[in-house]
Protein backbone atom coordinates (compact mmCIF):
# COMPACT_ATOMS: atom_id res chain seq x y z
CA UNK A 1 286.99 28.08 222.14
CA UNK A 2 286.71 26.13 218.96
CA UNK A 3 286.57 28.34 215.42
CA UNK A 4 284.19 25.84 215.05
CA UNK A 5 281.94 25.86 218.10
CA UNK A 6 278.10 27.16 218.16
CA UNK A 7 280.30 29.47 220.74
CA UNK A 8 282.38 30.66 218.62
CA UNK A 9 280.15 32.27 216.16
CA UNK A 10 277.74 33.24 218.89
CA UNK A 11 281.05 35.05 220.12
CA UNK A 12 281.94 36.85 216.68
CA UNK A 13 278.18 37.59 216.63
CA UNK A 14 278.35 39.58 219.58
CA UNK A 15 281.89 41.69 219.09
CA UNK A 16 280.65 42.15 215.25
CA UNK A 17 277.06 43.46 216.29
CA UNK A 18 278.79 45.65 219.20
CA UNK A 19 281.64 47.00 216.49
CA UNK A 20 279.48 48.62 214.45
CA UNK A 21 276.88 49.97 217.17
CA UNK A 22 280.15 52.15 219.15
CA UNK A 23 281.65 55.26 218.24
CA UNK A 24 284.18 54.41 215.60
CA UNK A 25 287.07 55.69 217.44
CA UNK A 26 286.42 52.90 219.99
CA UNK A 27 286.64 50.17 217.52
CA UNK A 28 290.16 49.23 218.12
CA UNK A 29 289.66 49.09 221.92
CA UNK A 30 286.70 46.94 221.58
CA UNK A 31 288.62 44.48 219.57
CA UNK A 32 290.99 44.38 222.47
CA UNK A 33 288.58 43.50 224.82
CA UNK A 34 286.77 40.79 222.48
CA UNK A 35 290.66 39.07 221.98
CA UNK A 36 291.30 39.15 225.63
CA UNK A 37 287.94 37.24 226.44
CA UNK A 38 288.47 34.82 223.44
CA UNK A 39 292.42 34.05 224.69
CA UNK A 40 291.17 34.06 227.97
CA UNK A 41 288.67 31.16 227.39
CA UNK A 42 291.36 28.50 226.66
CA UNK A 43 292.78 29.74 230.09
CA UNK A 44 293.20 32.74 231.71
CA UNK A 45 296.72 31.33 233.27
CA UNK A 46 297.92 31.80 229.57
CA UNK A 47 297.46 35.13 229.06
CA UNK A 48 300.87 35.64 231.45
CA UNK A 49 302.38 34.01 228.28
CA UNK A 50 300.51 36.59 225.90
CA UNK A 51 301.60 39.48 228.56
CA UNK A 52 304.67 38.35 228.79
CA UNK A 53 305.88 38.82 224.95
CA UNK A 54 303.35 41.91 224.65
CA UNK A 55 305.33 43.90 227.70
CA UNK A 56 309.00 42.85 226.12
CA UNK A 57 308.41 43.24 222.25
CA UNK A 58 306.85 46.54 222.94
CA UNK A 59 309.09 47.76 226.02
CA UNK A 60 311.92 46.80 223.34
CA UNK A 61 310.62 48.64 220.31
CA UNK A 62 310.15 51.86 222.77
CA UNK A 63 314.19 51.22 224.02
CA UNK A 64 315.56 50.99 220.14
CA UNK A 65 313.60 53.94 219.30
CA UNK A 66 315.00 56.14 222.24
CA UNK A 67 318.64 54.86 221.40
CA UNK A 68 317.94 55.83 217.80
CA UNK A 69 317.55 59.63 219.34
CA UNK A 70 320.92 59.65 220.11
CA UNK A 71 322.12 62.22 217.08
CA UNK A 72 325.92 61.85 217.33
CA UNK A 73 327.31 61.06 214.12
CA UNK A 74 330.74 60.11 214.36
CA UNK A 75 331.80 57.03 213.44
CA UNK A 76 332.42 56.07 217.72
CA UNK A 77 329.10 57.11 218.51
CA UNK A 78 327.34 54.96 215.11
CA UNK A 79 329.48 52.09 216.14
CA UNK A 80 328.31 52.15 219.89
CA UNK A 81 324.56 52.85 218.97
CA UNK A 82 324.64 50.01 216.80
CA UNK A 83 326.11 47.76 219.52
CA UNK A 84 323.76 48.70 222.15
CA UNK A 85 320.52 48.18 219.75
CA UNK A 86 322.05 44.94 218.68
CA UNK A 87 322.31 43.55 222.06
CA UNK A 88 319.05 45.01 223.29
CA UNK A 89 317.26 43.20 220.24
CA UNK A 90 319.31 39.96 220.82
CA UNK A 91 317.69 40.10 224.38
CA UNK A 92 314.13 40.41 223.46
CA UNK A 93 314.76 37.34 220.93
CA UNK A 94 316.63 35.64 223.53
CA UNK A 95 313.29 36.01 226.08
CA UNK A 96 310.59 35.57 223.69
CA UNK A 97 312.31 32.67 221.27
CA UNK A 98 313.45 31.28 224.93
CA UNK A 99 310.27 31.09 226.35
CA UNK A 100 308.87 29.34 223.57
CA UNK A 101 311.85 26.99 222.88
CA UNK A 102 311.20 26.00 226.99
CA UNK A 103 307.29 25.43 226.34
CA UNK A 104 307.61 23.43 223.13
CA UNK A 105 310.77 21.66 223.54
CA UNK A 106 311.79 20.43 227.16
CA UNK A 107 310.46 17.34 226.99
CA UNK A 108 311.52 16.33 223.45
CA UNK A 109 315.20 17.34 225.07
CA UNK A 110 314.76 15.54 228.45
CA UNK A 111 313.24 12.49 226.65
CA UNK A 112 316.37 12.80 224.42
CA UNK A 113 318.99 12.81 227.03
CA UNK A 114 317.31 10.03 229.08
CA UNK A 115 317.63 7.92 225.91
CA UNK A 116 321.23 8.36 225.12
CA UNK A 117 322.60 8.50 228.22
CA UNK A 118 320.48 6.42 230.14
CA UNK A 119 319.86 8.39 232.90
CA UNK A 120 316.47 9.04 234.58
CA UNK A 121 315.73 12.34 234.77
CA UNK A 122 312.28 13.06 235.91
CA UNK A 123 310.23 15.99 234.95
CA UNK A 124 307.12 17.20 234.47
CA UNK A 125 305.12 17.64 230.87
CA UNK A 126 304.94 21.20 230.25
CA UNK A 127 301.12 22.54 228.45
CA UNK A 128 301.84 24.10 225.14
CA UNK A 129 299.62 27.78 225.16
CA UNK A 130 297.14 27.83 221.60
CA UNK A 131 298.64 30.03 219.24
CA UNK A 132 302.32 31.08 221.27
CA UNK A 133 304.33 30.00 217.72
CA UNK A 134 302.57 32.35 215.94
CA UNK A 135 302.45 35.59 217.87
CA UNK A 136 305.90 35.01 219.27
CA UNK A 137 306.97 34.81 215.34
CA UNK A 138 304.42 37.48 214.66
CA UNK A 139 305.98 39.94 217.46
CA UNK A 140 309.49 39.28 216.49
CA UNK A 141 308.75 39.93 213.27
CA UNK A 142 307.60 43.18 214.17
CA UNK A 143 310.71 44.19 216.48
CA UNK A 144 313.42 43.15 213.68
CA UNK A 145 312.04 45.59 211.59
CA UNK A 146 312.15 48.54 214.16
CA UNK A 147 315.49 46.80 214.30
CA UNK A 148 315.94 47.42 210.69
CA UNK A 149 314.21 50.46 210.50
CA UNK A 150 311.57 49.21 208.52
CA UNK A 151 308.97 50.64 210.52
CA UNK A 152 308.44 53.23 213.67
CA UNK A 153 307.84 51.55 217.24
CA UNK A 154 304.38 51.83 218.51
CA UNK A 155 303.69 54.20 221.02
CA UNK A 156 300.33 52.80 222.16
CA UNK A 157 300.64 49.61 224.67
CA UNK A 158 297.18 48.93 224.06
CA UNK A 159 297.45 49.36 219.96
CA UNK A 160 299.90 47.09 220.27
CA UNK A 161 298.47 44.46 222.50
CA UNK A 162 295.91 44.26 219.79
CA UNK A 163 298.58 43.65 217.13
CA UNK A 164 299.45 40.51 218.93
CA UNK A 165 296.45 39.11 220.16
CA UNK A 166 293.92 40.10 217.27
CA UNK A 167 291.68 36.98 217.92
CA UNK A 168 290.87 35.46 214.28
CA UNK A 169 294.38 34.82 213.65
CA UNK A 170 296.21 34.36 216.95
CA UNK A 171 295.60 30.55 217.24
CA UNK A 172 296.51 29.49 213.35
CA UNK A 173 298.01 32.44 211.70
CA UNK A 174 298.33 34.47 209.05
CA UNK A 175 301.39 35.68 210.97
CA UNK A 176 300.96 39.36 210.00
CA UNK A 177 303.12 41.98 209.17
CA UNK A 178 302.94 45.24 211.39
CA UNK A 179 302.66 47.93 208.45
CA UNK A 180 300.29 46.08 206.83
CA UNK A 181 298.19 44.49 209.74
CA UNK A 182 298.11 47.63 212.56
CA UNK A 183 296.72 50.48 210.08
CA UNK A 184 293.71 48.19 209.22
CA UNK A 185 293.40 47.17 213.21
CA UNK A 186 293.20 50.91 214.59
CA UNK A 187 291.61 52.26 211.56
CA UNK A 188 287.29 53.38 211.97
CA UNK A 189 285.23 51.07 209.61
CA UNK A 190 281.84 51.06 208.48
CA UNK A 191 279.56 48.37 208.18
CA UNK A 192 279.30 47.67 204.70
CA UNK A 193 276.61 44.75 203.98
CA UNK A 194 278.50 43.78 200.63
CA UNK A 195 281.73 43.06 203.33
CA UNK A 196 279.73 41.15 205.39
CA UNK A 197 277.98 39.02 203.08
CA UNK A 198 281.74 37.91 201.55
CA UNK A 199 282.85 37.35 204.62
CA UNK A 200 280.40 35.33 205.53
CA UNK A 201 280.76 33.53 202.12
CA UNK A 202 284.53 32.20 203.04
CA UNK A 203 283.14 31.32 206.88
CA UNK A 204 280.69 29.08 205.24
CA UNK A 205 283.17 27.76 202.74
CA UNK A 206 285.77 27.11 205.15
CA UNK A 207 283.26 25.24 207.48
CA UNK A 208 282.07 22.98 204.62
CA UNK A 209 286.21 22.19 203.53
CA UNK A 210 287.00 21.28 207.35
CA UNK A 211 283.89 19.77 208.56
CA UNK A 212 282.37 17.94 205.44
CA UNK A 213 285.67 17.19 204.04
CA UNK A 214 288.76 17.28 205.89
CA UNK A 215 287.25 15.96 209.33
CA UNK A 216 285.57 12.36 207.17
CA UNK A 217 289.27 11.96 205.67
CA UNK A 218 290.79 12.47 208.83
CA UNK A 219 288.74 8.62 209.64
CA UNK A 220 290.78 6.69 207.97
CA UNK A 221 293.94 8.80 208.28
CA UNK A 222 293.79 8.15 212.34
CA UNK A 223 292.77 4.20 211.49
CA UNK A 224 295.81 3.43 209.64
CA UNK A 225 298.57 6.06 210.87
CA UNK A 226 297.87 5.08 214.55
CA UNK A 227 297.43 1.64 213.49
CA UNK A 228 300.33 1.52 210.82
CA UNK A 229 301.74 -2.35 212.28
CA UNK A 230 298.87 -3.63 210.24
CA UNK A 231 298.69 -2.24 207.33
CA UNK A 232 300.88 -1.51 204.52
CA UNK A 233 300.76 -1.20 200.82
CA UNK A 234 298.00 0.41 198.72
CA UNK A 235 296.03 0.98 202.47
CA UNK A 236 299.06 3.52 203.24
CA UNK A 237 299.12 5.36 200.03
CA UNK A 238 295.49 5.82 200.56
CA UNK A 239 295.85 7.01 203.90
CA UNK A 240 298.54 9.25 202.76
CA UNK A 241 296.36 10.82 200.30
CA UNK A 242 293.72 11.18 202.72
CA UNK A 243 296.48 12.78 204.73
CA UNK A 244 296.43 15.02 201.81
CA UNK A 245 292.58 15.81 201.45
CA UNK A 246 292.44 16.25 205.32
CA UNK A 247 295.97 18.63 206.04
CA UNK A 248 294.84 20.90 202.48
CA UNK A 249 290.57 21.08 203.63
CA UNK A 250 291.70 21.27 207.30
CA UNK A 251 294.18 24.30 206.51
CA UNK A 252 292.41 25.94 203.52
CA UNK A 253 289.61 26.28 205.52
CA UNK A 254 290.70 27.17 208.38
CA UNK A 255 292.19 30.24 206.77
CA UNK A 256 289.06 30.77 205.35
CA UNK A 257 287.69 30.61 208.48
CA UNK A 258 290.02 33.24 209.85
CA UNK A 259 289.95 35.87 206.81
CA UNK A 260 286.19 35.26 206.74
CA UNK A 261 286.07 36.69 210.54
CA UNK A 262 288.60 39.42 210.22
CA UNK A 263 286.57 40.56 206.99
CA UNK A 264 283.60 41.17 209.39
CA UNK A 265 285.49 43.83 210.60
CA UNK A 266 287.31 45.11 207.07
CA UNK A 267 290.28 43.95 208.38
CA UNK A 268 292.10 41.92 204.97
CA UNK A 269 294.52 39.85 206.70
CA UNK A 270 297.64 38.40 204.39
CA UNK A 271 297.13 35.87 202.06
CA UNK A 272 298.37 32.73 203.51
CA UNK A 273 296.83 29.73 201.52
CA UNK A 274 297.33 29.55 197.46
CA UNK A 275 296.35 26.47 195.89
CA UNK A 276 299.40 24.51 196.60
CA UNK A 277 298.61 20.95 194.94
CA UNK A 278 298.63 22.83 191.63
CA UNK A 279 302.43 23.82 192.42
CA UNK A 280 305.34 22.36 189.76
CA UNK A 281 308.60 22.06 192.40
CA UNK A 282 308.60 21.94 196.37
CA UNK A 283 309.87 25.83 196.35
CA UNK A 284 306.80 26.80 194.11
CA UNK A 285 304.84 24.75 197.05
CA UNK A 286 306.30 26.86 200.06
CA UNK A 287 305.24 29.65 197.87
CA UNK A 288 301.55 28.69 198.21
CA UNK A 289 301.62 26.66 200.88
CA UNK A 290 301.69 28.64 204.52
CA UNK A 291 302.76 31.77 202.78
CA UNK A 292 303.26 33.89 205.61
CA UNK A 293 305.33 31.30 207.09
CA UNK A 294 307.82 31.11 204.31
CA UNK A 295 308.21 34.89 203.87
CA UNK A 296 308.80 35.26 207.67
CA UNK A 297 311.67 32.84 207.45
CA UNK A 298 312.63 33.84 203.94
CA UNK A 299 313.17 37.37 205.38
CA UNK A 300 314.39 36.71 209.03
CA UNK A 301 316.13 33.80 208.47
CA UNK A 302 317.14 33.11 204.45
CA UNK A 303 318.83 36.38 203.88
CA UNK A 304 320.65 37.59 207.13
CA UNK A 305 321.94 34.05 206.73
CA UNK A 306 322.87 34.58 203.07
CA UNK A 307 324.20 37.84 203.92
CA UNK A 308 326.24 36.95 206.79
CA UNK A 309 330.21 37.18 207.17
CA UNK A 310 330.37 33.37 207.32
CA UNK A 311 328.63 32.13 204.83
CA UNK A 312 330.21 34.94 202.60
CA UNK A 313 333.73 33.04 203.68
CA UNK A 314 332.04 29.60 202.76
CA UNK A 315 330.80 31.32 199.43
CA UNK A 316 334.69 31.38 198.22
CA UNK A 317 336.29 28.80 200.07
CA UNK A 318 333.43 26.25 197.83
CA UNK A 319 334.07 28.52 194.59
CA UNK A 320 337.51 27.83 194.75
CA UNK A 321 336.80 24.21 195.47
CA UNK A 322 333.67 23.53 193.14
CA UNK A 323 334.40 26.44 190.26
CA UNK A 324 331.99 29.34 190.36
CA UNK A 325 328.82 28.11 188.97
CA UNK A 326 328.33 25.40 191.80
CA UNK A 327 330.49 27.26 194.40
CA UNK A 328 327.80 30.47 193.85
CA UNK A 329 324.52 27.93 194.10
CA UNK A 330 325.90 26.34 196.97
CA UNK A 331 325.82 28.68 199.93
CA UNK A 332 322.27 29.36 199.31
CA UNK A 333 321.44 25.43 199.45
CA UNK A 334 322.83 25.44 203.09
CA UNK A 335 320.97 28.62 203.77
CA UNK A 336 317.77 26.81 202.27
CA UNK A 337 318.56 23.49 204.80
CA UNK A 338 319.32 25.63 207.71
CA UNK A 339 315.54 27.30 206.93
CA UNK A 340 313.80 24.35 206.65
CA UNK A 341 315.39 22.48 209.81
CA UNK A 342 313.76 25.73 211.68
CA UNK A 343 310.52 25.16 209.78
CA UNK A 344 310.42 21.63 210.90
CA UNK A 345 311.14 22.50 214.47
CA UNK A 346 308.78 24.93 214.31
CA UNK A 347 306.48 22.01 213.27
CA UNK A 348 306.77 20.30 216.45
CA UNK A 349 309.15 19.03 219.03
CA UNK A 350 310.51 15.37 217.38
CA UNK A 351 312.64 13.60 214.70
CA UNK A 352 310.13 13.33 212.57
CA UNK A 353 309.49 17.17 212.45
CA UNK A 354 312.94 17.62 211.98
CA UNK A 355 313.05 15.02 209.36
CA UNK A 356 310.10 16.55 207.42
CA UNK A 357 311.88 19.72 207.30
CA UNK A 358 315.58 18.44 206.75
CA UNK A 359 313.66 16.26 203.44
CA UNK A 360 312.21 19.52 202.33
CA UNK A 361 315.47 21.73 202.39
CA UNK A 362 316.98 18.77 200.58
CA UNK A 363 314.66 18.67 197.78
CA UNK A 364 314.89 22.40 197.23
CA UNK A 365 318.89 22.14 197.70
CA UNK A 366 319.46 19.50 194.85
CA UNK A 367 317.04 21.01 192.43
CA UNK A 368 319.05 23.93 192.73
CA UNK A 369 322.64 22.08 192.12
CA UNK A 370 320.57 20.07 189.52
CA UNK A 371 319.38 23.32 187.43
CA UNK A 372 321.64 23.66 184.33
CA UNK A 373 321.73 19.47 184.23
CA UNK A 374 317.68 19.69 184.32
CA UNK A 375 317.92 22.34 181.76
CA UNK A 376 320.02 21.21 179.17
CA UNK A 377 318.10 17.21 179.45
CA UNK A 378 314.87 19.49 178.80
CA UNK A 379 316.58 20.73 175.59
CA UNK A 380 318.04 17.50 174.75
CA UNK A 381 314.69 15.84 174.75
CA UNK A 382 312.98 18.28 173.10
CA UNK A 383 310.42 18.92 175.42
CA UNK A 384 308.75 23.01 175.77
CA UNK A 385 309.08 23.54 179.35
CA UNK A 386 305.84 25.94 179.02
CA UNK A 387 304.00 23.00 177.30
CA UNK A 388 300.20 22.23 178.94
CA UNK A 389 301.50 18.22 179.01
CA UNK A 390 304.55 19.43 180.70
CA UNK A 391 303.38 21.67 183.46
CA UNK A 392 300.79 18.49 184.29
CA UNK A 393 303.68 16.54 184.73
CA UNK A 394 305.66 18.60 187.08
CA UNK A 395 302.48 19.37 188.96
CA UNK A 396 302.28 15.37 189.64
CA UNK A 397 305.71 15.22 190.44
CA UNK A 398 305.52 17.43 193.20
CA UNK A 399 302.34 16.34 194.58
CA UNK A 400 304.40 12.83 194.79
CA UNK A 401 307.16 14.53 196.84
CA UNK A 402 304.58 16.19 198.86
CA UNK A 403 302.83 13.77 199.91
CA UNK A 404 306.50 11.42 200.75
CA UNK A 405 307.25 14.27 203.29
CA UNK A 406 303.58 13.78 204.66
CA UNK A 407 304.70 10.27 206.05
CA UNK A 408 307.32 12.35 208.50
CA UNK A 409 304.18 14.58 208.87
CA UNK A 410 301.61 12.28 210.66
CA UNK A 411 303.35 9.22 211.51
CA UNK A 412 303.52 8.93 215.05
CA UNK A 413 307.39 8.52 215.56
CA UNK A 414 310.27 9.12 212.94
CA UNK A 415 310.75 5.20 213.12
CA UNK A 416 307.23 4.46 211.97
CA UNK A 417 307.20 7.29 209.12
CA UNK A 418 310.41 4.57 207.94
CA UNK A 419 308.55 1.30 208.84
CA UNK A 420 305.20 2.61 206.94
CA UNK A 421 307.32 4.09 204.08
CA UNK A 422 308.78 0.39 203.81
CA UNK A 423 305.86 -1.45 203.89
CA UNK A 424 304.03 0.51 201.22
CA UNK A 425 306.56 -1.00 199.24
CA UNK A 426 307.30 -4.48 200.06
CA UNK A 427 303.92 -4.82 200.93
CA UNK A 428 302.43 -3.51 197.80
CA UNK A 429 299.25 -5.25 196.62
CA UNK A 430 296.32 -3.88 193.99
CA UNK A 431 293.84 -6.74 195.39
CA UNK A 432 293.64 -4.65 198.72
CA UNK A 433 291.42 -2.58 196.67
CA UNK A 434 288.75 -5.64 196.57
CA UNK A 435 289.61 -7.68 199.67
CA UNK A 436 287.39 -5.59 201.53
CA UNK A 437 290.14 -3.51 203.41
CA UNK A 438 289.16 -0.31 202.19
CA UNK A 439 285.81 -0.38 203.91
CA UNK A 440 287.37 -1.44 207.38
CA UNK A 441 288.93 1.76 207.89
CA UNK A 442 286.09 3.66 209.36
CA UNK A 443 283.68 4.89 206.44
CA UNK A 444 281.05 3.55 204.34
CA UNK A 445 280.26 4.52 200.58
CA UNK A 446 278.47 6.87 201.32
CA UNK A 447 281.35 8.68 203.32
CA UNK A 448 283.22 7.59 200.19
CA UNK A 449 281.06 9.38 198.20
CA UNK A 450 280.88 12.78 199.92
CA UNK A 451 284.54 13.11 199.75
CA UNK A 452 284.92 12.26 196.36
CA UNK A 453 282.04 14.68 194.86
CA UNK A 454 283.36 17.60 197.91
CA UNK A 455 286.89 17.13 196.40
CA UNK A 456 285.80 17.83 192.44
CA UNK A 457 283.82 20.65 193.84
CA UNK A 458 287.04 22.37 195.23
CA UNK A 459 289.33 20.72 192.86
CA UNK A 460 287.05 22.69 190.12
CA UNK A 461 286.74 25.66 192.14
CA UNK A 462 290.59 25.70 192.14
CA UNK A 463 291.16 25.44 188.80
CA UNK A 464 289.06 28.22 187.74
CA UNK A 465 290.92 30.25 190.60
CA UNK A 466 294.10 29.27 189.22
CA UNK A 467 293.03 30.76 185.53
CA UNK A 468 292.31 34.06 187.20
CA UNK A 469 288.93 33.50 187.90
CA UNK A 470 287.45 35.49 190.67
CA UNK A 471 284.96 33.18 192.12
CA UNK A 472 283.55 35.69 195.51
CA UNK A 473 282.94 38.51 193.04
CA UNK A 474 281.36 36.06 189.84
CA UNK A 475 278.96 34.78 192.76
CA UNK A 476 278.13 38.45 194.05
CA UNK A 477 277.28 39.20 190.45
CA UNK A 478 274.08 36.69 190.19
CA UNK A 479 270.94 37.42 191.03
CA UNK A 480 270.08 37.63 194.51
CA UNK A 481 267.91 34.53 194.61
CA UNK A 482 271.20 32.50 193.64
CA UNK A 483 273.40 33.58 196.03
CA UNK A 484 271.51 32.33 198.76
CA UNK A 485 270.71 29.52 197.29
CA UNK A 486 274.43 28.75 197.34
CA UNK A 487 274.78 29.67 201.06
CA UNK A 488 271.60 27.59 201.78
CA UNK A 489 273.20 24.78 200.11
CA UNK A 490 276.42 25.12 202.04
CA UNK A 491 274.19 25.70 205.26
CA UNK A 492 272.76 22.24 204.65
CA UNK A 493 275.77 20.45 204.24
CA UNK A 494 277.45 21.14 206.87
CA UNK A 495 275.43 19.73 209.49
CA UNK A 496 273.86 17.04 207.34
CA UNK A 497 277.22 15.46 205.90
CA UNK A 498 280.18 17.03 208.87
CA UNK A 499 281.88 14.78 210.51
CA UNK A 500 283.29 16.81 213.13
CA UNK A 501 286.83 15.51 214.85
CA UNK A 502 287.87 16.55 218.36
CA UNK A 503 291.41 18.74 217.38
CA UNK A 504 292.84 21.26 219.61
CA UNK A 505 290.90 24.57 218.59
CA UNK A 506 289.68 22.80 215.72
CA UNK A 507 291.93 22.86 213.44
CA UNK A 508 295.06 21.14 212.65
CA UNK A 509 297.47 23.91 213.03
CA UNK A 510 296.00 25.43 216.33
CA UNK A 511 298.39 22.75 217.83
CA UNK A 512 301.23 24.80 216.93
């Protein structure tokens, strides 16, 4: 079921109507029920997958918390209840990362080993289920930090089947945290009209971002990316900045989308989408860009990685080698490479994933060896680093790195993210932009136009955002008769000027 289907909102109609009407002490079960059906509709054979890392994350979380009973406190008895809730976890992760490792990347591996070793081995396309990335990481999320202590093992199976399958953000994220997600989810709300009428503010705005905006770019991006033989130049930058319109209007709003729903029911999920074109280095970017993404690996990945016995042995052995300036910067660069290799699997199963995130790791890696030497040419040239003309210029930068890795990104094939990358340069020519190219690739001027006038809208949106500028609450403070003059404005667009594509749940990052 599309977020952005007449069935969808007909759908959230229903289960918001229906919330408010039951005894508040039902509220969490009806939820429940309303995620079921909406899984359900994109096949009920996948809710085995759902069940499946429901029953072991939360048989798991019961086990390490019945272990954890055990009050001996000798040092025999700590040793061997640390053992036995270390293997115990390492077996839910093996199941749950395991299942999802054989849905997403079986045939990248079988098409792999048939091409370097020229054997034939058949097999048969395995169907990735909507959303499994992100509950799987959601759910192991949540048993790590029993694991750690962090926070007490639900007792509920049906409390926690909600945690995982909470329907606004199971097919795209936020991937939520338990103790800030599961208190909101079993909590009794009120309707509150003031809720409701934000939430249905960023629902609105989201639609207009993905369906005005990111759905028209996503025209030309398709034209040239799938076409990419026969074109090169000034055509693929502009298709790469389309990339850029469509991937930020496409995720923005669906995470508008998404919050916008969950607000219907006072649920506030995480923050997971900050403005990231206005970032000034590729780590500031991952900052804003995904959030919840980046703090899950940052905190499941970075530091147990950082912090392990190994890399505290390669922490020496390269301060001994490189002195201890380098030799202390360096162990976290590897840790930052090894993080964004996983991101770019995550991405998807092929090279160019894996390219994307090796590129991104790198930047982040050298810009940390490159610190002091950045620092003292800063001084030499006698440039403020908190200078306005400055923090432009390191805002451009990064949008140019950004939008490099976006060839890996959409290209179909690591080997045409090289060959387009290639011809944008030896095939660089300004009179594209008159020979008439530019209005072969799928939209008129009018098309043209939309985007250009939708993109200062958000682009000055943003800015005020960016200055601190509440925008929701500034709009709730006009007069009535201008608020919904705002909403009827975005309630005209959308179906006058959309351009709806056919993605997999309607969004970009449903596929994942």
């Amino acid at each position: 079921m599309s977020l952005i289907s007449m069935e969808f909102l007909l759908f959230v109609g229903i289960a918001a109507v229906g919330y408010y009407l039951i005894p508040k002490q039902y509220q969490w079960i009806w939820l429940l029920i309303f995620s079921y059906i909406y899984y359900a509709s994109s096949g009920v054979k996948l809710l085995f997958f759902l069940l499946y890392t429901t029953i072991i994350t939360y048989g798991t979380g019961r086990l390490l918390e019945w272990i954890d009973r055990d009050q001996g406190d000798s040092k025999e008895e700590k040793k061997r209840r640390k053992a036995r809730k270390k293997a115990i976890l390492t077996g839910c992760l093996v199941l749950n990362f395991g299942m999802l490792a054989v849905l997403k990347y079986t045939n990248f591996v079988v098409e792999n080993i048939n091409a370097v070793f020229h054997t034939g081995i058949s097999f048969q396309m395995l169907l990735l289920p909507l959303g499994i990335s992100f509950y799987t990481f959601q759910s192991m999320g949540y048993i790590i930090d029993v694991y750690w202590g962090k926070c007490k093992a639900e007792h509920n199976f049906f409390r926690f089947a909600l945690f995982v399958s909470f329907f606004p953000q199971i097919l795209q994220g936020p991937i939520g945290r338990y103790h800030r997600l599961a208190e909101q989810l079993y909590a009794e709300h009120r309707f509150d009209l003031i809720n409701i009428e934000n939430a249905l503010q960023l629902i609105l705005w989201g639609f207009f971002k993905k369906m005005v905006l990111a759905d028209r770019a996503s025209v030309v991006v398709n034209q040239v990316f799938l076409n990419y033989t026969q074109y090169s130049g000034v055509t693929n930058i502009m298709a790469v900045l389309m990339y850029s319109i469509q991937l930020y209007m496409d995720f923005s709003g669906g995470m508008d989308v998404v919050a916008g729903v969950a607000s219907l029911f006072g649920i506030e999920l995480d923050q997971n989408f900050r403005r990231p074109y206005f970032a000034t280095s590729i780590t500031d970017f991952w900052h804003r860009w995904h959030i919840t993404l980046g703090t899950w690996m940052k905190d499941y990945i970075f530091y147990p990685i950082s912090l392990s016995k190994w890399m505290g042995k390669f922490g020496k052995w390269t301060k001994k080698v490189f002195g201890k300036k380098t030799g202390r910067v360096l162990p976290i660069c590897v840790a930052n490479i090894i993080v964004f290799l996983v991101v770019g699997i995550w991405h998807g199963a092929a090279w160019k994933y894996i390219a994307y995130g090796f590129y991104n790791g790198l930047i982040i890696a050298i810009s940390s060896l490159l610190a002091p030497v950045y620092k003292k040419g800063l001084a030499f040239s006698h440039i403020d680093p908190k200078a306005k003309c400055w923090h432009v210029i390191q805002i451009l930068r990064t949008f140019l790195l950004v939008n490099i890795s976006w060839y890996f990104d959409m290209a179909v094939s690591l080997s045409a993210a090289w060959a387009m990358m290639k011809s944008t340069v030896t095939g660089f020519a300004l009179q594209t932009l008159s020979d008439g190219t530019i209005m072969s690739l799928g939209l008129d001027r009018l098309d043209y136009a939309i985007l250009a006038m939708g993109c200062l809208v958000v682009f000055l949106i943003s800015v005020l955002q960016e200055r601190g500028v509440k925008i929701r609450e500034s709009l709730g403070q006009k007069p009535l008769i201008l608020r919904w003059a705002v909403y009827g404005m975005l309630v005209f667009c959308i179906p006058m000027f959309g351009c709806v594509m056919d993605t997999a749940g309607g969004f970009i990052y449903a596929q994942f």
